[in-house]
C-alpha atoms as a PDB file:
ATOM      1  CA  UNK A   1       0.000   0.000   0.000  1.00  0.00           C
ATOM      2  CA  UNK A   2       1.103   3.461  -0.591  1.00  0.00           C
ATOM      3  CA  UNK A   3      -0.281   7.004  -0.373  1.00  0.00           C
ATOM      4  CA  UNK A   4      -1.193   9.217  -3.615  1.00  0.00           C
ATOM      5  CA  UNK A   5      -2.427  12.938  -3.313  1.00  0.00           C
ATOM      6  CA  UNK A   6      -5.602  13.499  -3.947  1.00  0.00           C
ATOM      7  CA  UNK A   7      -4.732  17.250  -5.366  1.00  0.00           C
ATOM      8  CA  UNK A   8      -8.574  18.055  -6.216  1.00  0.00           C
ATOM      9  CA  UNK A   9      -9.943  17.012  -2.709  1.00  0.00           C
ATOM     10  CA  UNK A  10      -7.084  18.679  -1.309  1.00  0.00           C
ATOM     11  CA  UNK A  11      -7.822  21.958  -2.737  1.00  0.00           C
ATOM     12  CA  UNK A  12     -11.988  21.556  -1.264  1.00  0.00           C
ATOM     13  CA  UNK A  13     -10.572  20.512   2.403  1.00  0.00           C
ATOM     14  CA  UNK A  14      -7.807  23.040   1.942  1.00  0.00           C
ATOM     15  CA  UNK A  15      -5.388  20.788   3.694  1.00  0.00           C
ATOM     16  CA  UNK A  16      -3.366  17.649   2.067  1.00  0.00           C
ATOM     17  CA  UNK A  17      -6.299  14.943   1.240  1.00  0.00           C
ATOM     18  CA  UNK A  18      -4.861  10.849   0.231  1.00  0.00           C
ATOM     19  CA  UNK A  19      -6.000   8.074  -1.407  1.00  0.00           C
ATOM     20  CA  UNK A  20      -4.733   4.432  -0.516  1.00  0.00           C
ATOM     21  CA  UNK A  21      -2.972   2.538  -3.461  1.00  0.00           C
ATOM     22  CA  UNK A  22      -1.825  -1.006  -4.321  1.00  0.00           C
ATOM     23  CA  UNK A  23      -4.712  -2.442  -2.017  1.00  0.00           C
ATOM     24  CA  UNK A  24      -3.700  -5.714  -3.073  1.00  0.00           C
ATOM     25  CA  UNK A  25      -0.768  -5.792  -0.497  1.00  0.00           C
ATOM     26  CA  UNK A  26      -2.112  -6.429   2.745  1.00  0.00           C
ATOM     27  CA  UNK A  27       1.274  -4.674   4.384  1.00  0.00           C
ATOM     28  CA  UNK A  28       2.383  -0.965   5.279  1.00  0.00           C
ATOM     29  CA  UNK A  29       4.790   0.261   3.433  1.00  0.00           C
ATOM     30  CA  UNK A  30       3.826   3.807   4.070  1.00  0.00           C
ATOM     31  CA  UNK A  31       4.179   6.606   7.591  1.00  0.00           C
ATOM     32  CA  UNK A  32       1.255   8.513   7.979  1.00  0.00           C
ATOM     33  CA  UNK A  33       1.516  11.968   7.603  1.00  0.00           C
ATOM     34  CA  UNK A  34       2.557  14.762  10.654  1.00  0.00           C
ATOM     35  CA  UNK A  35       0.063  17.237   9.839  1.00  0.00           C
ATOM     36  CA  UNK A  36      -3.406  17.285   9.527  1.00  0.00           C
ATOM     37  CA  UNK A  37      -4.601  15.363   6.785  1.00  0.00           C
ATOM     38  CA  UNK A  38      -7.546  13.104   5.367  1.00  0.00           C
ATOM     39  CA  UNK A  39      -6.739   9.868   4.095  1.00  0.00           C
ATOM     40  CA  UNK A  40      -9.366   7.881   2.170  1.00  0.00           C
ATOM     41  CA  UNK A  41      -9.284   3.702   0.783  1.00  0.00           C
ATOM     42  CA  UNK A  42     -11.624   1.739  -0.887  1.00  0.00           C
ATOM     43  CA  UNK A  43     -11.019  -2.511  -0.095  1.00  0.00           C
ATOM     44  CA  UNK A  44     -12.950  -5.213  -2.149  1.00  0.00           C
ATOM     45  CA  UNK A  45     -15.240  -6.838   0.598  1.00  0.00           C
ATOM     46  CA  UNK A  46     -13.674 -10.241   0.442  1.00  0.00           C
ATOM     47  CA  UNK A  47      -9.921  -8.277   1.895  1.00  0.00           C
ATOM     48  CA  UNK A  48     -10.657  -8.913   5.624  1.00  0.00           C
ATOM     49  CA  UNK A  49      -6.733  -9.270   5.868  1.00  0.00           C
ATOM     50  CA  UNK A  50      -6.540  -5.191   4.867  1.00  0.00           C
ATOM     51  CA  UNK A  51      -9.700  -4.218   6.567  1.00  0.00           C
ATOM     52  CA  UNK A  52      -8.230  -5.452   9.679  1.00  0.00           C
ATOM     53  CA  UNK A  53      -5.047  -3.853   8.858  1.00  0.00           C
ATOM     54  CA  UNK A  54      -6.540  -0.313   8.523  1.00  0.00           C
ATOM     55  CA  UNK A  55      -8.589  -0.872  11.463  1.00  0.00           C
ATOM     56  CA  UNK A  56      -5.696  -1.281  12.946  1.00  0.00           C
ATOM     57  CA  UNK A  57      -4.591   2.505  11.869  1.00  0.00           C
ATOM     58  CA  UNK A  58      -7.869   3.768  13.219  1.00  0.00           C
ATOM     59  CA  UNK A  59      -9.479   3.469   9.711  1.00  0.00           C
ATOM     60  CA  UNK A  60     -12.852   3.724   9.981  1.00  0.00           C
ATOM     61  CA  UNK A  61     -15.330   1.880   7.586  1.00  0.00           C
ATOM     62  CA  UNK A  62     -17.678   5.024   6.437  1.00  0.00           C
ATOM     63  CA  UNK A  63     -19.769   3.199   3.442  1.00  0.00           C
ATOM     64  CA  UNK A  64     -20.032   0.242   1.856  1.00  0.00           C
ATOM     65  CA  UNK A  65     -19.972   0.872  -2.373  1.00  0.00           C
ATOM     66  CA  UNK A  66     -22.112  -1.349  -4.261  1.00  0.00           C
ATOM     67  CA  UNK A  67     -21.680  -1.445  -8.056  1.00  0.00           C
ATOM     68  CA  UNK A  68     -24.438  -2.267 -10.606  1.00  0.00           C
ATOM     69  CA  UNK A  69     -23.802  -3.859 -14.153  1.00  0.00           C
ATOM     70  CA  UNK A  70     -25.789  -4.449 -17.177  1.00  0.00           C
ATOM     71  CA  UNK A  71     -24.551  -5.825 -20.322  1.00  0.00           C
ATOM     72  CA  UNK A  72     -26.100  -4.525 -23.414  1.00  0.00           C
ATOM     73  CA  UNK A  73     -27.103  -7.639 -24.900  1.00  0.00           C
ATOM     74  CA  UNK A  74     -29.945  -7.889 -22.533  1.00  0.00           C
ATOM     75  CA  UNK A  75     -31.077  -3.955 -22.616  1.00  0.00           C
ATOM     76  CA  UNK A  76     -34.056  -3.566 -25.262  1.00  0.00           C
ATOM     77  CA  UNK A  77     -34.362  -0.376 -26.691  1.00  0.00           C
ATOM     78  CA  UNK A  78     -37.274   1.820 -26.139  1.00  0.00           C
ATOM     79  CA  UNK A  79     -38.121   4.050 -29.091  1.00  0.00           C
ATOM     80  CA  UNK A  80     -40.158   6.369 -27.138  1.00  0.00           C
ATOM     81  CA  UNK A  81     -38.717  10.390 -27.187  1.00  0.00           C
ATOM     82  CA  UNK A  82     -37.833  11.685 -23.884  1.00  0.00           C
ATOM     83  CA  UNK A  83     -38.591  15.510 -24.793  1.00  0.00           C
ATOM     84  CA  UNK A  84     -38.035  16.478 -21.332  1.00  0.00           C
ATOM     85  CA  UNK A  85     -34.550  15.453 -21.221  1.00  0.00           C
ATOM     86  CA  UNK A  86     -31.576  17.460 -22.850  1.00  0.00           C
ATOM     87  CA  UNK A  87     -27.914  17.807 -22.602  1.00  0.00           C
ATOM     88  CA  UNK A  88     -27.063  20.501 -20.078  1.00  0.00           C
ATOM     89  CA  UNK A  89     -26.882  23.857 -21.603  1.00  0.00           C
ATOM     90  CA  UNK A  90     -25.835  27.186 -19.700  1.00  0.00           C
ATOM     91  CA  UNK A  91     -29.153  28.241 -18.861  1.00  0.00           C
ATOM     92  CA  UNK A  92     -29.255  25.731 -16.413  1.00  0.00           C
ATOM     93  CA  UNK A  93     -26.345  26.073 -14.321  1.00  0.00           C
ATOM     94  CA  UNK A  94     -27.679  27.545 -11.691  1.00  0.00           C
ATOM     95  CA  UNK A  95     -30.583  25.426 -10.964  1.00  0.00           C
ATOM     96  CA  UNK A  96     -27.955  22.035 -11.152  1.00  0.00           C
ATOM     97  CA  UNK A  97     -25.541  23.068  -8.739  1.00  0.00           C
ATOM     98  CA  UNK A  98     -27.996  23.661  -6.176  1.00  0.00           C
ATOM     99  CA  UNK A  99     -29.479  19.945  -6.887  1.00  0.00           C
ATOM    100  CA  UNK A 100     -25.847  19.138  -6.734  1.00  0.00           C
ATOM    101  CA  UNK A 101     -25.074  20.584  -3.069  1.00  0.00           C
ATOM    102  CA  UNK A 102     -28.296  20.209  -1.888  1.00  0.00           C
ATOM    103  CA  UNK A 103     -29.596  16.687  -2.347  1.00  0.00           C
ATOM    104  CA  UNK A 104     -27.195  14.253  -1.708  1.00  0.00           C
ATOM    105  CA  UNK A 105     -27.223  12.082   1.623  1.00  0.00           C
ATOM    106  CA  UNK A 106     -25.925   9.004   1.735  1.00  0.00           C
ATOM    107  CA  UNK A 107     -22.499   9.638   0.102  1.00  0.00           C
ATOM    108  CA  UNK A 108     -19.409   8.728   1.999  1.00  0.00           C
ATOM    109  CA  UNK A 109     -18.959  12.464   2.544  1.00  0.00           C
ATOM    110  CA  UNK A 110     -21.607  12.810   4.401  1.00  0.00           C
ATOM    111  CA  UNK A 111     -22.016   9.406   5.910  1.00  0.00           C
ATOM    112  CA  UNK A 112     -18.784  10.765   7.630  1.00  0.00           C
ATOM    113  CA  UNK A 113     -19.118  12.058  11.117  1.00  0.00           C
ATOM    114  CA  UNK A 114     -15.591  13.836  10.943  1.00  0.00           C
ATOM    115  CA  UNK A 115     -16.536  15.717   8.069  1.00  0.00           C
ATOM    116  CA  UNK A 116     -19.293  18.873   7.810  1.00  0.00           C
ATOM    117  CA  UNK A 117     -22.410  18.358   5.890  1.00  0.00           C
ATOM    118  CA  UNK A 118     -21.788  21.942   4.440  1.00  0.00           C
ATOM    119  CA  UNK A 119     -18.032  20.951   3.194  1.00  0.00           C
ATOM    120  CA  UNK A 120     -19.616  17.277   1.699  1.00  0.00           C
ATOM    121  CA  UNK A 121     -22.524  19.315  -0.358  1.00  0.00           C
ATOM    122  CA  UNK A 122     -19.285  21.339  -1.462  1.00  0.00           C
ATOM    123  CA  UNK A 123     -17.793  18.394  -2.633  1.00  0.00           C
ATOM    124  CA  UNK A 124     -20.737  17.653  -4.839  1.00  0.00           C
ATOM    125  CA  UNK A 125     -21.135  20.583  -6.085  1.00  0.00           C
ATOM    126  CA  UNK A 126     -17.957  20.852  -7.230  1.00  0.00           C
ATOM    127  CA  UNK A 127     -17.867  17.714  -8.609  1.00  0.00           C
ATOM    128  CA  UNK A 128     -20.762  18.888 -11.395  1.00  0.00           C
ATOM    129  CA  UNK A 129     -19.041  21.777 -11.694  1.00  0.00           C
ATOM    130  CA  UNK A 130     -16.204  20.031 -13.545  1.00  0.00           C
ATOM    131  CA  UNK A 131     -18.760  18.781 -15.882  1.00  0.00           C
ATOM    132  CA  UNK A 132     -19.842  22.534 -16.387  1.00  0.00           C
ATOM    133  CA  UNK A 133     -16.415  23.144 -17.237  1.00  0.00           C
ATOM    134  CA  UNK A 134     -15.989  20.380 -19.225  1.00  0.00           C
ATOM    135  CA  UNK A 135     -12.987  19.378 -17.024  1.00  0.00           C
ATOM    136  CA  UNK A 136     -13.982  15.633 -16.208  1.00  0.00           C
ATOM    137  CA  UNK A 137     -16.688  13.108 -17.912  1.00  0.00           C
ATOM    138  CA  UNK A 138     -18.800  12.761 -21.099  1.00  0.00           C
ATOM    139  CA  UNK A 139     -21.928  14.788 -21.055  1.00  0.00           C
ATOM    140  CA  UNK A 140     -24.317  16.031 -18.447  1.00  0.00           C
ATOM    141  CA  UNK A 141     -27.771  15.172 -19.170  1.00  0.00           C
ATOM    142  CA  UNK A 142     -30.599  17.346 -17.165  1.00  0.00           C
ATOM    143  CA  UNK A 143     -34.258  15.742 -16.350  1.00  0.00           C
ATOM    144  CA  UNK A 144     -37.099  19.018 -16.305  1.00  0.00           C
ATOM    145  CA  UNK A 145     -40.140  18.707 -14.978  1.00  0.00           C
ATOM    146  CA  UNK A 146     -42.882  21.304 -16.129  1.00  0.00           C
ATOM    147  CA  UNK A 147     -39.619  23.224 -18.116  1.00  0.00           C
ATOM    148  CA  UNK A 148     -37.716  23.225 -14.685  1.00  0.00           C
ATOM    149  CA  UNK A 149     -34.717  21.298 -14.028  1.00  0.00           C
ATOM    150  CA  UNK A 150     -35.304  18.647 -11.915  1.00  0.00           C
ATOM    151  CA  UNK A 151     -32.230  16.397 -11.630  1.00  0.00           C
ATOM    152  CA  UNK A 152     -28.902  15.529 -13.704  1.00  0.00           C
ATOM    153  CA  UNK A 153     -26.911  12.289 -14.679  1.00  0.00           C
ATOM    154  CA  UNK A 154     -23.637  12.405 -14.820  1.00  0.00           C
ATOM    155  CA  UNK A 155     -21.715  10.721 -17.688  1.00  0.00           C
ATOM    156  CA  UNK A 156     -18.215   9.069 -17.633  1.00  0.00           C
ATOM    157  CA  UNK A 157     -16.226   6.370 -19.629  1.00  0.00           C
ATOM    158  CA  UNK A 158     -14.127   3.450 -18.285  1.00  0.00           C
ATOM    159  CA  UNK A 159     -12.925   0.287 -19.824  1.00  0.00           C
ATOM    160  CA  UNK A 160     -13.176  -3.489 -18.432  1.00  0.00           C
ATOM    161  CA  UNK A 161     -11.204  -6.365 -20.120  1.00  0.00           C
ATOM    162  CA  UNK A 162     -11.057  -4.419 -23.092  1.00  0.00           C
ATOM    163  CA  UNK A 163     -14.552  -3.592 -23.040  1.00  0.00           C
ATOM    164  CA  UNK A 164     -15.930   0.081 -23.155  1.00  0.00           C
ATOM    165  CA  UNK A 165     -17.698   0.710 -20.215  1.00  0.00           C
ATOM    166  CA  UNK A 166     -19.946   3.763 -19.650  1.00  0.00           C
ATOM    167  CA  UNK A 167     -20.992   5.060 -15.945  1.00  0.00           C
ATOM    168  CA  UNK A 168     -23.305   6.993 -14.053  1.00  0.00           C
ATOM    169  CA  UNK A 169     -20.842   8.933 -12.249  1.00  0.00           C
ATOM    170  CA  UNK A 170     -23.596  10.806 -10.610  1.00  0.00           C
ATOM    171  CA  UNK A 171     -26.964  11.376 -10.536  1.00  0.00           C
ATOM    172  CA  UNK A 172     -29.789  12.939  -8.351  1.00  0.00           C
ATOM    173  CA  UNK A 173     -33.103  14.276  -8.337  1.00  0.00           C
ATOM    174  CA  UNK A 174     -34.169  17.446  -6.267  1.00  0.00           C
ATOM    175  CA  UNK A 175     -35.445  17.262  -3.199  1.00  0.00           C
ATOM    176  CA  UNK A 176     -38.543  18.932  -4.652  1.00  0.00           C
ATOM    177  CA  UNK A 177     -39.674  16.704  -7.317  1.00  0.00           C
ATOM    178  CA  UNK A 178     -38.522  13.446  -5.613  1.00  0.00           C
ATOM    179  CA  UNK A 179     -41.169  10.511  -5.606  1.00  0.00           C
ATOM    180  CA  UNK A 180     -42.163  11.553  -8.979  1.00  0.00           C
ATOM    181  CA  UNK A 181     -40.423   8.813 -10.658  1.00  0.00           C
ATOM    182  CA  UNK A 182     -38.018  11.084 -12.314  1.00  0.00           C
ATOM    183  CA  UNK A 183     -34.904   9.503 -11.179  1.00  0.00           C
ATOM    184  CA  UNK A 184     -36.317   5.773 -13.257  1.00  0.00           C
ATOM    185  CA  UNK A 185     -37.093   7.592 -15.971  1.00  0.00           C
ATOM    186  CA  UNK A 186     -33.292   9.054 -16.531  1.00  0.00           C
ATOM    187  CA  UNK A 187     -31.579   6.360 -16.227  1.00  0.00           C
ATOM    188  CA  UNK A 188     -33.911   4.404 -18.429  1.00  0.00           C
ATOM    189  CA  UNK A 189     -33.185   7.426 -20.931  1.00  0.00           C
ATOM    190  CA  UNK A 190     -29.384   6.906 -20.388  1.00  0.00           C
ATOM    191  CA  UNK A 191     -30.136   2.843 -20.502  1.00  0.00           C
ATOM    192  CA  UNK A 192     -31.165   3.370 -23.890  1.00  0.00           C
ATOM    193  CA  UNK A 193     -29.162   5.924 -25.365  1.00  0.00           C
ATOM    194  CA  UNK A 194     -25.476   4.535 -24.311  1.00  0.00           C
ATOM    195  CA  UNK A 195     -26.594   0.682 -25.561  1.00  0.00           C
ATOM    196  CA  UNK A 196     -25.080   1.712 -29.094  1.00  0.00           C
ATOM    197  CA  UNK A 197     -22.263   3.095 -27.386  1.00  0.00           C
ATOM    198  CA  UNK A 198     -20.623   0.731 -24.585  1.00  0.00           C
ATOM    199  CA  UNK A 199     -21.129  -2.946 -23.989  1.00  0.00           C
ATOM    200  CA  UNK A 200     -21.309  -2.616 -20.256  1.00  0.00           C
ATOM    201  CA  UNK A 201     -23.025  -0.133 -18.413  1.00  0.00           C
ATOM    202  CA  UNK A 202     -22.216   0.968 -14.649  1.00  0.00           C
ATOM    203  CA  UNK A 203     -23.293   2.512 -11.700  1.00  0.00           C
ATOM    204  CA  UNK A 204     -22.721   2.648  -8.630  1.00  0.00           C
ATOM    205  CA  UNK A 205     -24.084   3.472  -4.698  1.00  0.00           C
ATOM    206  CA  UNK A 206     -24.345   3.323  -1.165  1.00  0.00           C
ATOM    207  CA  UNK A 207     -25.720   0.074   0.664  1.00  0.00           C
ATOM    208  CA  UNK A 208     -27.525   2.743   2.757  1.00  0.00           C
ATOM    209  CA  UNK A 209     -29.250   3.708  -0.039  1.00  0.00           C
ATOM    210  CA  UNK A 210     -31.896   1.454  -0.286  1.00  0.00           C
ATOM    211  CA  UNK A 211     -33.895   3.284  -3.004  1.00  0.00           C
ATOM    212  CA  UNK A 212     -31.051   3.985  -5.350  1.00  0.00           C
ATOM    213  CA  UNK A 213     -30.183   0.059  -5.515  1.00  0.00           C
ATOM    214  CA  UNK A 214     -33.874  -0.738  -5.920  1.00  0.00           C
ATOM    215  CA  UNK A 215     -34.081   1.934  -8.898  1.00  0.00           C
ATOM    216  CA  UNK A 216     -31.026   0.357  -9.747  1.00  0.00           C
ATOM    217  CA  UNK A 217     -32.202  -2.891 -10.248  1.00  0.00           C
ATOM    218  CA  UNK A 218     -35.422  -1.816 -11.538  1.00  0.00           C
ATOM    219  CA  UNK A 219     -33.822  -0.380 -14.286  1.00  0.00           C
ATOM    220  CA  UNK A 220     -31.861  -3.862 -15.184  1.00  0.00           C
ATOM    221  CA  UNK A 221     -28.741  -3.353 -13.614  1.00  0.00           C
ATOM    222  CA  UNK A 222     -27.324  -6.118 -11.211  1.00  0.00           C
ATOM    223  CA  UNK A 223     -24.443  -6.099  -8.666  1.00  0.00           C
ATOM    224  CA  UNK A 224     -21.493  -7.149  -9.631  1.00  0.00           C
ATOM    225  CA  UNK A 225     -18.760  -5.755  -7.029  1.00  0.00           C
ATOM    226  CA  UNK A 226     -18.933  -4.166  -3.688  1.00  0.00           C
ATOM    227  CA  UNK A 227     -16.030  -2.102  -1.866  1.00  0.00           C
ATOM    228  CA  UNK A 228     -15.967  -1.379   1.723  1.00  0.00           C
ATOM    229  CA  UNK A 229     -15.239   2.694   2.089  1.00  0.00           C
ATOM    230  CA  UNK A 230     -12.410   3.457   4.678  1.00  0.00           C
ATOM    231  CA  UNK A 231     -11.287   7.051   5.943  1.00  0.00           C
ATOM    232  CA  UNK A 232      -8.585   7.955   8.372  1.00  0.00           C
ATOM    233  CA  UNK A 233      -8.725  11.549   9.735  1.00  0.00           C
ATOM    234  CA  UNK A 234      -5.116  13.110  11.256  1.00  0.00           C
ATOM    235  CA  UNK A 235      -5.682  15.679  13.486  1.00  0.00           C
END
């Protein structure tokens, strides 16, 4: 294991944020920094051996990350036209980064005692921001509801033995307009839109999020890999 900057978190916490790398070797070959500083790790589930080993740092386990799959093969393509859903133009910028820093709860951000709800919703926000920018991801596709923006989807690429793979990277629906069934409906869009694009498609969630893995499979998808979430805080 060994310690990589995490130079964009960094910049939000506005001290020295790191990620754990090499999880496959169940050993230390690391010192933990001097000064204050975050350090985060994600562990495939079946690595008691480095669970244990963290815990043993004072690692706490924040989240457990469940991912979703769906090959394309068994997607069938709906013909219908989703007029209420567009590619996110500048008129709506406003609107999405409030979603963005306003609706999110279960992340590991905010499942995260040690960490201020205010500074996780910052985190999001930012994080859709660099879609704005075009600095990170595909597209940004934006869900309206009576010609208001309602939610967003997140688009990102990735590859898997070889195969493209495209992701959710993030999605949400506002607070407002939750239970309206808004949050199937865009990832059904995004179902059938990407199947002529990637062969797998992925997303992924919280285990405390009950209703996004239920949309999740609802929609097709079915898990195929789970992490457990880990985060050391240096005072």
């Amino acid at each position: 294991m060994n310690l990589i900057k995490d130079v964009w978190l960094s910049d939000i916490f506005l001290y020295d944020v790191y990620r754990l790398d090499n999880l496959n070797e169940a050993k230390v070959v690391f010192e933990l920094p001097k000064t204050k500083s975050f350090i985060w790790a994600k562990i495939p589930t079946e690595r008691v051996d480095s669970v244990d080993l963290l815990n043993s740092m004072n690692f706490k386990v924040v989240d457990v990350n469940v991912t979703f799959e769906i090959n394309k093969k068994y997607v069938k393509k709906d013909q219908t036209i989703h007029s209420n859903i567009t590619e996110f133009s500048k008129e709506d910028e406003t609107s999405i980064l409030k979603i963005a820093e306003s609706s999110f709860v279960y992340s590991r951000f905010h499942l995260d005692k040690n960490i201020p709800n205010s500074l996780a919703d910052k985190i999001k926000r930012m994080w859709i921001k660099n879609y704005i920018d075009k600095k990170r991801g595909v597209r940004l596709l934006v869900i309206k509801y009576k010609d208001e923006p309602a939610g967003f989807l997140a688009e990102i690429e990735s590859k898997k033995e070889n195969k493209s793979v495209g992701v959710i990277d993030l999605i949400s629906i506002d607070k407002n307009f939750q239970g309206k069934g808004l949050g199937k409906y865009l990832v059904d869009y995004w179902i059938n839109d990407c199947t002529d694009k990637y062969d797998i498609l992925r997303v992924g969630t919280q285990i405390a999020n009950i209703p996004s893995m239920r949309l999740y499979e609802s929609c097709g998808f079915r898990i195929s890999n789970s992490l457990y979430i880990m985060h050391l805080h240096l005072k």
